[in-house]
Each structure stands twice: as structure tokens, then as C-alpha cells.
N, C-alpha and C. Protein backbone atom coordinates (compact mmCIF):
# COMPACT_ATOMS: atom_id res chain seq x y z
N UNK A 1 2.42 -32.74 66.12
CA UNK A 1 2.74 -31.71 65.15
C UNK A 1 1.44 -31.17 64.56
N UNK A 2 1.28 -29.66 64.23
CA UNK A 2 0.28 -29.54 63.58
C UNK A 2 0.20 -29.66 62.41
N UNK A 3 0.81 -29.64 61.18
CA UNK A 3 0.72 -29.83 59.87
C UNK A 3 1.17 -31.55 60.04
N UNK A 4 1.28 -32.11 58.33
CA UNK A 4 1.65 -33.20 58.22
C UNK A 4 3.09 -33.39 58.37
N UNK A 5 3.49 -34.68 59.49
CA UNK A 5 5.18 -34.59 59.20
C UNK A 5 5.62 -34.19 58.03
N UNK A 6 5.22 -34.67 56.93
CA UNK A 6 6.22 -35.22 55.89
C UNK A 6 5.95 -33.58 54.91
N UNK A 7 5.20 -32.80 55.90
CA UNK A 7 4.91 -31.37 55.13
C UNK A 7 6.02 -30.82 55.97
N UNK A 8 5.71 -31.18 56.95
CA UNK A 8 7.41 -30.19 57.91
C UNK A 8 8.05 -30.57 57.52
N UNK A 9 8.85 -31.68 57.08
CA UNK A 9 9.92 -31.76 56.87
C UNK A 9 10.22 -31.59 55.47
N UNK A 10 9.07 -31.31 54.06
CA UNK A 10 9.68 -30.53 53.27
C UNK A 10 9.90 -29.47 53.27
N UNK A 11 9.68 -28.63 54.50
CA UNK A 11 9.36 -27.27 54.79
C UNK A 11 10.39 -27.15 55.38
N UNK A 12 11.35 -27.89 56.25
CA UNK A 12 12.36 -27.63 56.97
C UNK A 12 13.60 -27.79 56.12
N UNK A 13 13.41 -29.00 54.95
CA UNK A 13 14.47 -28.90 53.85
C UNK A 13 14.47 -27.87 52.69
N UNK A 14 13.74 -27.31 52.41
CA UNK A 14 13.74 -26.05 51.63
C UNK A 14 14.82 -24.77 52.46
N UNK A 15 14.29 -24.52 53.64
CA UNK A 15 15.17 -23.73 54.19
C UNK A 15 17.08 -23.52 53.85
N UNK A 16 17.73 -22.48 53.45
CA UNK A 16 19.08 -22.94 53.25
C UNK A 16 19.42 -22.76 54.78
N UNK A 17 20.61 -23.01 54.59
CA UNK A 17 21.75 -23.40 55.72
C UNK A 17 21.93 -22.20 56.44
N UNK A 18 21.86 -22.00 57.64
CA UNK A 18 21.84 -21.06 58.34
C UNK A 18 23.33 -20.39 58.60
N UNK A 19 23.92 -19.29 59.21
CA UNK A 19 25.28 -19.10 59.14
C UNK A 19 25.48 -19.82 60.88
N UNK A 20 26.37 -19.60 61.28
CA UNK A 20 27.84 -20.50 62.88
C UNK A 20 26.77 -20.21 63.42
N UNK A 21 26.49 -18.66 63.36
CA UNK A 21 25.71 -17.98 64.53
C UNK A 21 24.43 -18.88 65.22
N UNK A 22 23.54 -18.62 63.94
CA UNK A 22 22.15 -19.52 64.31
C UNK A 22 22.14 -21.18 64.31
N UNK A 23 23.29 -21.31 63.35
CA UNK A 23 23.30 -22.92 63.75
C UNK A 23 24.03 -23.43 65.19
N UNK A 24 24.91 -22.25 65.68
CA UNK A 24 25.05 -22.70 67.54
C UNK A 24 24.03 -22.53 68.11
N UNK A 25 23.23 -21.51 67.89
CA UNK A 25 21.92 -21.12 69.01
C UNK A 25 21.32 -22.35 68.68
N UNK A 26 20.97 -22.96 67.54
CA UNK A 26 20.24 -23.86 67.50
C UNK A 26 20.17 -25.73 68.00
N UNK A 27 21.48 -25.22 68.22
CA UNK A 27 22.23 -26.78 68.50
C UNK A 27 22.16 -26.60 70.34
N UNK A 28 22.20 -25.49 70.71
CA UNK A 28 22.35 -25.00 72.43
C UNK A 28 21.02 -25.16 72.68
N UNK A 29 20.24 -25.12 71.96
CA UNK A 29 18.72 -25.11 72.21
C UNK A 29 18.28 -26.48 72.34
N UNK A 30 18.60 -27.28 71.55
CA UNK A 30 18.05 -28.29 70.85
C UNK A 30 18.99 -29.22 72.21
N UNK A 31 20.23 -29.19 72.86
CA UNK A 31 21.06 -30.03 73.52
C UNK A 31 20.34 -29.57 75.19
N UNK A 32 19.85 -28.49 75.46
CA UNK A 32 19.62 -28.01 76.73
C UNK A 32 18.48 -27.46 76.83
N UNK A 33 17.58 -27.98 75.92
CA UNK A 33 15.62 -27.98 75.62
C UNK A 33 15.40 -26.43 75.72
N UNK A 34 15.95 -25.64 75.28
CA UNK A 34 15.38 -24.09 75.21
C UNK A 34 14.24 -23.76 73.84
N UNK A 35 13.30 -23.62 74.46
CA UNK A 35 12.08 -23.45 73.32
C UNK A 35 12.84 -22.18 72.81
N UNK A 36 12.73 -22.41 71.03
CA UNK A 36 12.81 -21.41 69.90
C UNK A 36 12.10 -21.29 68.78
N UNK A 37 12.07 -20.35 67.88
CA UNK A 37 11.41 -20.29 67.15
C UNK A 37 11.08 -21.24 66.30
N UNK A 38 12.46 -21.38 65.69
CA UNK A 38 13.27 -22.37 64.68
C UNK A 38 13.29 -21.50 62.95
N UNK A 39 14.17 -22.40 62.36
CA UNK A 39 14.49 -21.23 61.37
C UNK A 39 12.93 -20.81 60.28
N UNK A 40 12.08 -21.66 60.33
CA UNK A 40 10.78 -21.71 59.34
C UNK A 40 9.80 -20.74 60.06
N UNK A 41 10.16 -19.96 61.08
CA UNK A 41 9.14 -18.73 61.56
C UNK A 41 10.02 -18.15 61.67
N UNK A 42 11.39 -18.28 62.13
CA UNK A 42 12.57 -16.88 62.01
C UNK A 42 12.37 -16.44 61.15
N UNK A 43 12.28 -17.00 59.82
CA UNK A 43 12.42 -16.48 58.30
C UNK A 43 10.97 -15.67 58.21
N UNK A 44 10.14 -16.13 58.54
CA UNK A 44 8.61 -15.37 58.54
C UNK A 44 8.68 -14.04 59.30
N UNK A 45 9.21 -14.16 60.38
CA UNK A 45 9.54 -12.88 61.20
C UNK A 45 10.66 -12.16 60.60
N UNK A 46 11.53 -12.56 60.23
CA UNK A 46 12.17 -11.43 59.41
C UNK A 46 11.33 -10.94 58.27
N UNK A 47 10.95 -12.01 57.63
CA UNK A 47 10.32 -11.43 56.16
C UNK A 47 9.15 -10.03 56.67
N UNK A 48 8.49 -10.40 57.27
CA UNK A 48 7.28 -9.46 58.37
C UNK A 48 7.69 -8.38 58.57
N UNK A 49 8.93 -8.02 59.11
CA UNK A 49 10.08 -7.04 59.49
C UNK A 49 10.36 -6.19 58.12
N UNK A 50 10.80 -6.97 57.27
CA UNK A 50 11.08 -6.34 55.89
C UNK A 50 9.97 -5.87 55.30
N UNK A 51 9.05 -6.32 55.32
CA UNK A 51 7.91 -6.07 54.33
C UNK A 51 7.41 -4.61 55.20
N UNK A 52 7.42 -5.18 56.20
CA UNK A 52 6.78 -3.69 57.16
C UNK A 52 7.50 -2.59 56.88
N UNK A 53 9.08 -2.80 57.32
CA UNK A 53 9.82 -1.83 57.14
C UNK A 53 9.73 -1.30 58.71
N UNK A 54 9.78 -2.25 59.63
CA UNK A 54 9.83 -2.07 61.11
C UNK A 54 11.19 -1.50 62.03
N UNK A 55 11.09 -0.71 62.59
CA UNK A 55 12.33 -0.18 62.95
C UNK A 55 12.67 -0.46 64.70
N UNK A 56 11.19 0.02 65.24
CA UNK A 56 11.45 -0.18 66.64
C UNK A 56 10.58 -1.17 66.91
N UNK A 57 11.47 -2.33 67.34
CA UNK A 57 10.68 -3.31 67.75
C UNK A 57 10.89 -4.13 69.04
N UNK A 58 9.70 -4.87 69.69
CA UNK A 58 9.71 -5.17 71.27
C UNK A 58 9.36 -6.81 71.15
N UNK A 59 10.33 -7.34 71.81
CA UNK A 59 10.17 -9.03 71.82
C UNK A 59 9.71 -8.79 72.97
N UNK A 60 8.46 -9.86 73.41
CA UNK A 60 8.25 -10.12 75.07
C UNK A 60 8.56 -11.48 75.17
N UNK A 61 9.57 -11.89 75.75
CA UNK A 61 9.82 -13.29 76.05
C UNK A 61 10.82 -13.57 74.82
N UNK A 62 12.41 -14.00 75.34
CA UNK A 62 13.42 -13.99 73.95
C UNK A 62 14.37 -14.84 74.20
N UNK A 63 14.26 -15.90 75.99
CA UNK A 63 15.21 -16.74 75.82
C UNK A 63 16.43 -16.67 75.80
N UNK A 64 17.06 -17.34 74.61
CA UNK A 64 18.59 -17.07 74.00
C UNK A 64 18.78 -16.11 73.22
N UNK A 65 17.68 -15.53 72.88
CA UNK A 65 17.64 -14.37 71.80
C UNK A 65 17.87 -15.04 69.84
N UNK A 66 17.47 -15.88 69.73
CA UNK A 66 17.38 -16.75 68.53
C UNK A 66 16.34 -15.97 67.55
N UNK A 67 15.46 -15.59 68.24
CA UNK A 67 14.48 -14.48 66.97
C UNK A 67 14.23 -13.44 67.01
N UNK A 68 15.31 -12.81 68.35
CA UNK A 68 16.02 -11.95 68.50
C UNK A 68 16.87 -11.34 67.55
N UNK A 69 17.67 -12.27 67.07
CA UNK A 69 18.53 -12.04 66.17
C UNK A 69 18.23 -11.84 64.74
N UNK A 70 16.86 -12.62 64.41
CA UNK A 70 16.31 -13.00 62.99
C UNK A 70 15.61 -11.38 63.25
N UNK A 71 15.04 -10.76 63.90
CA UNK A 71 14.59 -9.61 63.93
C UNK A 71 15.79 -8.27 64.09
N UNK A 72 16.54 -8.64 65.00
CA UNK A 72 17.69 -7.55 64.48
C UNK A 72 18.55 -7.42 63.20
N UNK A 73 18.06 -8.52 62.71
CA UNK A 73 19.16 -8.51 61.57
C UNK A 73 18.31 -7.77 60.33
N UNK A 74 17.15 -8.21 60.23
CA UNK A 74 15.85 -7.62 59.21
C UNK A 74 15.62 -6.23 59.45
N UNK A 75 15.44 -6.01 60.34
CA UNK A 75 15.53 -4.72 60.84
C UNK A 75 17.04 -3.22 60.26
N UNK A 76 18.19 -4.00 60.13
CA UNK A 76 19.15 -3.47 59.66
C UNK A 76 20.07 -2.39 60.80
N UNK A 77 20.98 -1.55 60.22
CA UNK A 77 21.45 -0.50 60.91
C UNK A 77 20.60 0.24 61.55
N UNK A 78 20.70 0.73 62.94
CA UNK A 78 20.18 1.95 63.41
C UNK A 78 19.00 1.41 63.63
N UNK A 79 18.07 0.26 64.04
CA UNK A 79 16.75 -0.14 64.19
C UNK A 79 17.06 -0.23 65.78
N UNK A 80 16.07 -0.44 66.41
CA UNK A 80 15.80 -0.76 67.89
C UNK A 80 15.23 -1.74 68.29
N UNK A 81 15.90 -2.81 69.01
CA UNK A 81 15.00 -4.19 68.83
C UNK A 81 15.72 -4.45 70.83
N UNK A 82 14.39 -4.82 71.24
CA UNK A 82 14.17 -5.00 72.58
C UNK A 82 14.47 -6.51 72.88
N UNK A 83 15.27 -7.20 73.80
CA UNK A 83 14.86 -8.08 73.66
C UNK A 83 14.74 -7.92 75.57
N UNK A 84 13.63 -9.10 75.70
CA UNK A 84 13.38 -9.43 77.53
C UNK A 84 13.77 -10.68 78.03
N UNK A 85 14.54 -11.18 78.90
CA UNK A 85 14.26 -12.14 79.99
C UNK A 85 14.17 -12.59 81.10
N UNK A 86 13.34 -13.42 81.70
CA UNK A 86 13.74 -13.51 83.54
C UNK A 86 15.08 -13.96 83.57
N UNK A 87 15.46 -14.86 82.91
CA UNK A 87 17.18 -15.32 82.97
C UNK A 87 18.33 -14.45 82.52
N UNK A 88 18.96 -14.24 83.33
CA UNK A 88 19.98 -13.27 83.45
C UNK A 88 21.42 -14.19 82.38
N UNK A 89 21.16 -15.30 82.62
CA UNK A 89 22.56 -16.39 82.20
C UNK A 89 21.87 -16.37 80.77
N UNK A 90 20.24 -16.56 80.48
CA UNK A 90 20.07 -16.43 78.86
C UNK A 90 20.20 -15.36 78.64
N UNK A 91 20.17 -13.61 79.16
CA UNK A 91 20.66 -12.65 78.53
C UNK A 91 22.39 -12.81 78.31
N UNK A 92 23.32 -13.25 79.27
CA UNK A 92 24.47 -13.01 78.59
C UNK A 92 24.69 -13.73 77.68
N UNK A 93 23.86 -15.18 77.68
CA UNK A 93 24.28 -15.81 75.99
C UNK A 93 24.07 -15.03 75.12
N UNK A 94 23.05 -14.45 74.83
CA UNK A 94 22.44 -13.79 73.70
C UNK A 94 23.28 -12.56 73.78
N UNK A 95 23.39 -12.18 74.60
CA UNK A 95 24.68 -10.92 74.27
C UNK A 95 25.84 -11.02 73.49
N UNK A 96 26.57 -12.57 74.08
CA UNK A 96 27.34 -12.59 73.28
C UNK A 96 27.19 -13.06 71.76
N UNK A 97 26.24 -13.70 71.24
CA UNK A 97 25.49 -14.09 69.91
C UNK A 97 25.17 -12.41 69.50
N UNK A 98 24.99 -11.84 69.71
CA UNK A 98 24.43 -10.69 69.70
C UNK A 98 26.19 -10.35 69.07
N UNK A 99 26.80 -9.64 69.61
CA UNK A 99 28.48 -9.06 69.79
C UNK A 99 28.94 -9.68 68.48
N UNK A 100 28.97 -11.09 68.53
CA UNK A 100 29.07 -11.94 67.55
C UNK A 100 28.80 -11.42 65.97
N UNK A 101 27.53 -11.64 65.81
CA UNK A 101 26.86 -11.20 65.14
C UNK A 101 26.76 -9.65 64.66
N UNK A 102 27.27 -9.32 64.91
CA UNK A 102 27.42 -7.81 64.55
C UNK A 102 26.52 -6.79 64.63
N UNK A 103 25.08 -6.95 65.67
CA UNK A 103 24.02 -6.61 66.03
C UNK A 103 24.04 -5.96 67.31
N UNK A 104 24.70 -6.09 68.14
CA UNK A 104 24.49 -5.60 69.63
C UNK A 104 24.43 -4.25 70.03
N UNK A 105 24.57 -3.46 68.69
CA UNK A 105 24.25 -1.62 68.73
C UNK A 105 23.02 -1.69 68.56
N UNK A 106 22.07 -2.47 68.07
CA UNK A 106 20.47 -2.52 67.93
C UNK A 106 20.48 -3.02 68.78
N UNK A 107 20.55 -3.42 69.44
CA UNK A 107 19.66 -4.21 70.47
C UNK A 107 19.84 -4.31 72.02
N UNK A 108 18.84 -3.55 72.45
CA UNK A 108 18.75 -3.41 73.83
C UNK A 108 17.85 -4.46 75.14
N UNK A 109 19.05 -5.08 75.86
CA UNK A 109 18.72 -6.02 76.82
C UNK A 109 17.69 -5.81 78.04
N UNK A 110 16.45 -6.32 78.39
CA UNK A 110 15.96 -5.98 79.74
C UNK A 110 15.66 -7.72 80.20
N UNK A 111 16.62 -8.02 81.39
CA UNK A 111 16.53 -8.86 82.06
C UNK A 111 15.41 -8.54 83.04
N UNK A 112 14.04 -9.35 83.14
CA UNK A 112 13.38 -9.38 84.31
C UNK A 112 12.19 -9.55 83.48
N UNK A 113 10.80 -8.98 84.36
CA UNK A 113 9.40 -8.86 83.30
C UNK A 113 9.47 -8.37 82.71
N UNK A 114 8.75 -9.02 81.37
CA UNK A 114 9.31 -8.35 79.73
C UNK A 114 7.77 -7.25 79.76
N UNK A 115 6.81 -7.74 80.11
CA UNK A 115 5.57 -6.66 80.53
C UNK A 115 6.33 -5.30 81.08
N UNK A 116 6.60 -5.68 82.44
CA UNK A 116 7.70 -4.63 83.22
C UNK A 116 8.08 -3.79 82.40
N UNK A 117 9.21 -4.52 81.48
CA UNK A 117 9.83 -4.15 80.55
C UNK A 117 9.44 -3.00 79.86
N UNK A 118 8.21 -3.85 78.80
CA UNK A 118 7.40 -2.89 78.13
C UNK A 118 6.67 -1.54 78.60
N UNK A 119 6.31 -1.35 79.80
CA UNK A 119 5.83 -0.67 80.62
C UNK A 119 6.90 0.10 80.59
N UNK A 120 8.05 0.18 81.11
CA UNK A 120 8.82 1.33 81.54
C UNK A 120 9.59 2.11 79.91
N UNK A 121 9.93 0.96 78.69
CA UNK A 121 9.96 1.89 77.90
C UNK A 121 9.20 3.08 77.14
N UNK A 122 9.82 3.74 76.52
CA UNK A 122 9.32 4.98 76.01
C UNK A 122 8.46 4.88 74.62
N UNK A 123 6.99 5.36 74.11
CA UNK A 123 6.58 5.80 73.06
C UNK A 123 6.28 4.47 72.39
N UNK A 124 5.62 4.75 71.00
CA UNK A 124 5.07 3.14 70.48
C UNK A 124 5.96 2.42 69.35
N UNK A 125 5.91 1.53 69.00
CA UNK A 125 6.55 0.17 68.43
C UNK A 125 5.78 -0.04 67.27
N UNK A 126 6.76 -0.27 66.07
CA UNK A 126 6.21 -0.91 65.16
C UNK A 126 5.88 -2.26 64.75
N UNK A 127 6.88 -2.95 65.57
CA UNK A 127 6.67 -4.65 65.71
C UNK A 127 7.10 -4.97 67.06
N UNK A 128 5.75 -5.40 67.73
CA UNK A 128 5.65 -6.81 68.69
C UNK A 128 5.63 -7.74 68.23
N UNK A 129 6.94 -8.20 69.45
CA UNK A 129 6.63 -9.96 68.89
C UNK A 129 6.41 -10.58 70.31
N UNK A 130 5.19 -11.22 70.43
CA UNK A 130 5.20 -11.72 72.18
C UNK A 130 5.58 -13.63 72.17
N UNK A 131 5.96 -14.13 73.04
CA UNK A 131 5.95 -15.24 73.45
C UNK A 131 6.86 -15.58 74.35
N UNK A 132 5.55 -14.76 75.61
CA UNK A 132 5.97 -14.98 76.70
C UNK A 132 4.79 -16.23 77.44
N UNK A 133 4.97 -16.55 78.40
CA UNK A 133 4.07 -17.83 79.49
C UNK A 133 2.30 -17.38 78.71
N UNK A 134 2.15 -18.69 78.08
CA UNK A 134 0.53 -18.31 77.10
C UNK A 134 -0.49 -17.97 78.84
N UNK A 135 -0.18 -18.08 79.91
CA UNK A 135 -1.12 -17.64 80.99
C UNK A 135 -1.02 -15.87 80.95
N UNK A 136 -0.03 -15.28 80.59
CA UNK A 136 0.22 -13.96 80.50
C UNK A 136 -0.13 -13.81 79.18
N UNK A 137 -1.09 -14.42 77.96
CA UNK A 137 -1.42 -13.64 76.89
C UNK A 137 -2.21 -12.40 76.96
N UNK A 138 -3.55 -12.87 77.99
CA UNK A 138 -4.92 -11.71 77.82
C UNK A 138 -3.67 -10.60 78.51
N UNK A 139 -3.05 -10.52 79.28
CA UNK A 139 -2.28 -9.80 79.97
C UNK A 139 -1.39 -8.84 79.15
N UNK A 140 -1.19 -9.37 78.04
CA UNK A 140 -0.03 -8.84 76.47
C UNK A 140 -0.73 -8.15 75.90
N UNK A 141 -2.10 -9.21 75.43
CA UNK A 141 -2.71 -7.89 74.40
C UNK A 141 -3.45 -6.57 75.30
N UNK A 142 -3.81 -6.81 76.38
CA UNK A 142 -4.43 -5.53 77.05
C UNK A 142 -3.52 -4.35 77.07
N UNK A 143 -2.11 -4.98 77.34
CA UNK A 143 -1.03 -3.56 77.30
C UNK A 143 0.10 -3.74 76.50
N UNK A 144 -0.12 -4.64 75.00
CA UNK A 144 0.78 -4.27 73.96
C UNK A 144 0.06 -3.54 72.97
N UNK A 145 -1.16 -3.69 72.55
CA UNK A 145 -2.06 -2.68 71.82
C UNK A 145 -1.94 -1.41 71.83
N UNK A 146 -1.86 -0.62 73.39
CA UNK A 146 -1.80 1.03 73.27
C UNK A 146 -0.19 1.55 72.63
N UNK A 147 0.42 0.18 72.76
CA UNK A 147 1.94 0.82 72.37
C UNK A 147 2.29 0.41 71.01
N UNK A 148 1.00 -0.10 69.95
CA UNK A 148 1.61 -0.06 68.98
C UNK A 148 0.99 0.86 68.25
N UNK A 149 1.88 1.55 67.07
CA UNK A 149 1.18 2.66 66.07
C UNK A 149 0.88 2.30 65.39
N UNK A 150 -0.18 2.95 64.13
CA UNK A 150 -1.09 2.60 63.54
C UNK A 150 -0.43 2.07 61.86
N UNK A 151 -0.33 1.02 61.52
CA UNK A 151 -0.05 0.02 60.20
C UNK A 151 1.44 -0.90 60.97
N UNK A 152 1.33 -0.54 62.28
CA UNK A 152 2.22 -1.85 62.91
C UNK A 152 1.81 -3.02 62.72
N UNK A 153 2.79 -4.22 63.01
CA UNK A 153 2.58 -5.28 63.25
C UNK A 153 2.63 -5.85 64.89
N UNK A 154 1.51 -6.66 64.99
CA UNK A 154 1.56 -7.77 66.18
C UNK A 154 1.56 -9.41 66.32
N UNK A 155 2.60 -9.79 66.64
CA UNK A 155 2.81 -11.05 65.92
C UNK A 155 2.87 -12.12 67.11
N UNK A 156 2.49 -13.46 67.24
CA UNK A 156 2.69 -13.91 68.58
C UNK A 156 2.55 -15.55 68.18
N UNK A 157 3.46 -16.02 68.88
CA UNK A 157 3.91 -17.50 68.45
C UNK A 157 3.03 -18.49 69.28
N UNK A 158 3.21 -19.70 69.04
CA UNK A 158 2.39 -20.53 69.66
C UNK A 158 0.61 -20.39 69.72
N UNK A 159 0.03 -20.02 68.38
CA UNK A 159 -1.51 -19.55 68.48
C UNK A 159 -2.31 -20.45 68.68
N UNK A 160 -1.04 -21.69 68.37
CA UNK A 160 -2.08 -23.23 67.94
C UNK A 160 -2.11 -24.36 69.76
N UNK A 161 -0.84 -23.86 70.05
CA UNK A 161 -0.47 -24.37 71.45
C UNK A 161 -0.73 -26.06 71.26
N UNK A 162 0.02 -26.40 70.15
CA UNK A 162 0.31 -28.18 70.67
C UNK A 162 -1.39 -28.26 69.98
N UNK A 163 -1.88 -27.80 69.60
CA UNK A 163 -3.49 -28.62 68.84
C UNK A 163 -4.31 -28.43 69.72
N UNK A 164 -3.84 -27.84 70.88
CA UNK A 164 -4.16 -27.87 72.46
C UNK A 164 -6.09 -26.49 72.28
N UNK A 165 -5.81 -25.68 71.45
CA UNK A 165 -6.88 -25.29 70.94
C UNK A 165 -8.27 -25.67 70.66
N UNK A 166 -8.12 -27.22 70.16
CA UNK A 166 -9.49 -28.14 69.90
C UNK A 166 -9.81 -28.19 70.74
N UNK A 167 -9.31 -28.50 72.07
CA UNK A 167 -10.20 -29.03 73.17
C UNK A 167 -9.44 -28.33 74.71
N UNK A 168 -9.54 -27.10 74.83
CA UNK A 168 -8.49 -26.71 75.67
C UNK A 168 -9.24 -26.98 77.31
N UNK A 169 -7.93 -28.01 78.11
CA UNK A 169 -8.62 -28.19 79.43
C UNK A 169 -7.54 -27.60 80.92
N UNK A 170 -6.88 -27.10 79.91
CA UNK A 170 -5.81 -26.04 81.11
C UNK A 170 -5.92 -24.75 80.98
N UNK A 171 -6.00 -23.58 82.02
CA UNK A 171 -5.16 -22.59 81.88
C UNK A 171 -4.81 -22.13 80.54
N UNK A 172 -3.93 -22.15 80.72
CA UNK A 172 -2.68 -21.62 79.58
C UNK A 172 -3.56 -21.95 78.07
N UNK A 173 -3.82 -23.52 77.93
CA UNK A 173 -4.73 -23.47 76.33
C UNK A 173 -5.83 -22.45 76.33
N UNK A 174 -7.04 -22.45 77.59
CA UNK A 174 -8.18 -21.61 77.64
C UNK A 174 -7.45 -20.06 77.16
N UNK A 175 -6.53 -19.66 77.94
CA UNK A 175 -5.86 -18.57 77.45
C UNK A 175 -5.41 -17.97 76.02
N UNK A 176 -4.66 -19.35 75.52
CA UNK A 176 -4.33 -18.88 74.10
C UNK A 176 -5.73 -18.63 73.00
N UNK A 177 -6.93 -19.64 73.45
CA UNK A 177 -8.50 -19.46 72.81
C UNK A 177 -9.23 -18.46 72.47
N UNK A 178 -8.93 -17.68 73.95
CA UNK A 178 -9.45 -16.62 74.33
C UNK A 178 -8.58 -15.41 73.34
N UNK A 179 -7.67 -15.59 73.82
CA UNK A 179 -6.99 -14.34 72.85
C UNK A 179 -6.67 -14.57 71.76
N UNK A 180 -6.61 -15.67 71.00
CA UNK A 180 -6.87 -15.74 69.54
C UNK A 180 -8.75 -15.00 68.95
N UNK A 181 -9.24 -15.77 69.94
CA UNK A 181 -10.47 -15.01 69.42
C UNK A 181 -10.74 -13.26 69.65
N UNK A 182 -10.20 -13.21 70.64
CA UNK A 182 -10.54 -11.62 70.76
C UNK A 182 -9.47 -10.95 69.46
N UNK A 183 -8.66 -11.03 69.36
CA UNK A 183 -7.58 -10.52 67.82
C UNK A 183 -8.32 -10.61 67.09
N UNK A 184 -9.22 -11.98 66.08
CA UNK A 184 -9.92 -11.97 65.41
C UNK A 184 -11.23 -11.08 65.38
N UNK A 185 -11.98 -10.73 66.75
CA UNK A 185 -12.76 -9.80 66.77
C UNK A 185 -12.74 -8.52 66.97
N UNK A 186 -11.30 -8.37 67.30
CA UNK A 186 -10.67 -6.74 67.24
C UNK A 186 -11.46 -5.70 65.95
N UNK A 187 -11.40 -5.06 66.19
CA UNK A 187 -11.61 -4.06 65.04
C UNK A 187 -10.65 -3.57 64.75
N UNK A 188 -9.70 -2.99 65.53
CA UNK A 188 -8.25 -2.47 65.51
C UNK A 188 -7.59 -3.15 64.89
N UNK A 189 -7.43 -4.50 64.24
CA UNK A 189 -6.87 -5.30 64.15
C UNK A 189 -7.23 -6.15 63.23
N UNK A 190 -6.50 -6.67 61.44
CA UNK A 190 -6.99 -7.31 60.86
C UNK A 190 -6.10 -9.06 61.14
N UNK A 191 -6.51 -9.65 61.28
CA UNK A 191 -5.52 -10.67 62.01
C UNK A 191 -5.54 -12.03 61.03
N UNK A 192 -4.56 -12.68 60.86
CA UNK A 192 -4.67 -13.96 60.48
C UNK A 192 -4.13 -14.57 61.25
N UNK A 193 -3.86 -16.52 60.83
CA UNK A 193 -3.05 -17.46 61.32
C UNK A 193 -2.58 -18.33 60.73
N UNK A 194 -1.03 -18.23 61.00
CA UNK A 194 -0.58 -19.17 59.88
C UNK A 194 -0.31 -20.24 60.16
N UNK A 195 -0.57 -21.44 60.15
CA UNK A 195 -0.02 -23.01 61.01
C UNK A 195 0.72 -23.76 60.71
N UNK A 196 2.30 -22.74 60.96
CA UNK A 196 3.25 -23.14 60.48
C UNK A 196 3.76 -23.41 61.88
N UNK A 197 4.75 -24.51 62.21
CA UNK A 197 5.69 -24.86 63.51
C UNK A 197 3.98 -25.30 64.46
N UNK A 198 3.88 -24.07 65.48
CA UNK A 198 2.65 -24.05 66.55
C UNK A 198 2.35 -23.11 66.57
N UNK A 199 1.56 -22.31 65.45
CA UNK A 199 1.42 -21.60 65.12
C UNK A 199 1.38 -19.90 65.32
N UNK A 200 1.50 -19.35 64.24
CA UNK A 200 2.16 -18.07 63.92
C UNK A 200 0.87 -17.19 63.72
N UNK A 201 0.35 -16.02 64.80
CA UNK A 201 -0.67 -15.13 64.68
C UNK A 201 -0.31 -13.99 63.99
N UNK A 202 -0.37 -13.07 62.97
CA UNK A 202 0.02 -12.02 62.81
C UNK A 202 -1.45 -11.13 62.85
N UNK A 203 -0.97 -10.11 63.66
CA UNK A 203 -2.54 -8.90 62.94
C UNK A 203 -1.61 -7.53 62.61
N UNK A 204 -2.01 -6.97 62.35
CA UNK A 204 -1.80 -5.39 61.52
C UNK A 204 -2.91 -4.50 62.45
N UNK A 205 -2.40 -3.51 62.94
CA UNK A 205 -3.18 -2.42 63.58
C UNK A 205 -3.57 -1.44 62.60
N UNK A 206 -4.61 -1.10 62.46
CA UNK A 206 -5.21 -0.12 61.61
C UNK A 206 -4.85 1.02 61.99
């Protein structure tokens, strides 16, 4: 863990009680190992959403659609929220969580590469949220940057990768290193990190 247990877990008991919706996604996740956000960065990503006042927004990499949902819902009526996956069986879950939920007029499905994805839609985004395979990060920020407009947000999970940062001897850690540092040296880009869960990158495009 990166913080102190006994800090997560006052951090996870503060949280209130989630509604059916997110407490099934969370229990489907948790019974059949589907990496999620969890509710202590859902809530950050919505809050992010609100504060921005984000309307069109692009998940790369969404799973069951679990912060999917924490972003369509912040977002409100009439917002546009993307979600991507290679799994066709995790898009119809999330569809129906989606239907459920009373969200599925926001939110538009692309099963396959969420890059792909991004590539073929139209015009720029006020909130990215990426966490897709950390080997495809340098790959995200090279072509999620031109598509966001200027006082957007870019937000991307896993910054800390397991602590895997201190001493990175794979792939995928060298990757997340690399593009944490280049965000920080962006100019375009005022960036922090928050090291909450495995940690939470946000930058703001100038």
C-alpha cells in the first residue's frame, strides 16, 4: 500500500455508503479481480468533474465502467462521457449499470482501442481520464494532449504503480516514471500528485 494502512482505512471509513448500483460493481469487482478505482478516487474524480464544470469527457480504459459512472453522474444531464473497452462482455455490464443508473443518454460506448477510440472521435475534451495498460502511457499523453482544450483537466490513475516508481525494473514502471516526469515538466501543464489508493495524477492544461 502506499500510504499507511491504518490511514486507508480511516480514509475508506469516512466515505458514506455507496447506493445498489456501485456497491454491485464493487462486489463484481472485488469477487472476479476487476481492477477499479474504488470509491476514495471515484469521489475525487467526480469532485474534479464538478469543480471543473466538465461536460465532454473521455475515459481511456473503463473496464466495468465503475468511474465511468462516478464521472457520468458529476457530469449531470446532457454531458458526454466516453467510456472504452477491449471487452465486449465488460461493455454490456456497464451498459446495463449504466440503464440502471439512469445515465446511459450520457454515455457513449466504444468497445475496442480506447486510443482508436480517441482518434476517431470528434473535436476536444474537457476531462481525460486515462487508465489504460501503464506500457501505453507515453502513447496517451502524446495523443491525449492535442485533444484537450485549454483550462481542461488530465487525470490518470495509478501514478505511483504499486511504489513500483522507487526503483522501476519493468517496462510498464519505467513507463509510468517517464511520464510522470514529462507532465511535471510540461509547460502546458500544471500537474500535481495525489497518493491516494496508487496514485492519482491530475494536471490542468493552460
Amino acid at each position: 500500500m502506499i500510504t499507511d494502512p491504518e490511514i486507508e482505512r480511516y480514509i475508506a471509513a469516512l466515505q458514506p455508503p455507496r447506493d445498489q448500483i456501485l456497491a454491485e460493481m464493487e462486489e463484481y469487482a472485488h469477487r472476479h479481480n476487476v481492477p477499479i478505482v474504488g470509491p476514495v478516487v471515484g469521489r475525487v474524480l467526480a469532485q474534479l468533474v464538478m469543480i471543473s464544470g466538465a461536460r465532454r469527457i473521455f475515459e481511456l480504459g473503463s473496464a466495468i465502467g465503475y468511474s465511468t459512472l462516478w464521472l457520468a453522474r458529476a457530469a449531470g444531464p446532457g454531458a458526454e462521457v466516453h467510456y472504452t473497452d477491449l471487452d465486449v462482455d465488460n461493455a454490456a455490464r456497464a451498459r446495463v449499470w449504466f440503464e440502471r443508473a439512469g445515465v446511459a443518454g450520457r454515455v457513449r460506448l466504444h468497445v475496442g482501442n480506447a486510443l482508436a477510440a480517441l482518434e476517431k472521435a470528434d473535436g476536444t475534451f474537457d476531462f481525460i481520464f486515462n487508465d489504460v495498460d501503464k506500457e501505453q502511457y507515453l502513447d496517451v499523453l502524446a495523443r491525449a494532449v492535442p485533444r484537450l482544450s485549454s483550462g481542461s483537466l488530465f487525470v490518470s490513475d495509478n501514478a505511483l504503480w504499486h511504489g513500483r516508481v522507487l526503483d522501476p525494473r519493468d517496462e510498464a514502471s519505467r513507463t509510468v516514471v517517464e511520464f510522470n516526469h514529462n507532465l511535471f515538466q510540461n509547460k502546458e501543464f500544471f500537474t500535481t500528485l495525489l497518493p491516494l489508493r496508487d496514485g492519482l495524477l491530475v494536471a490542468r492544461k493552460r
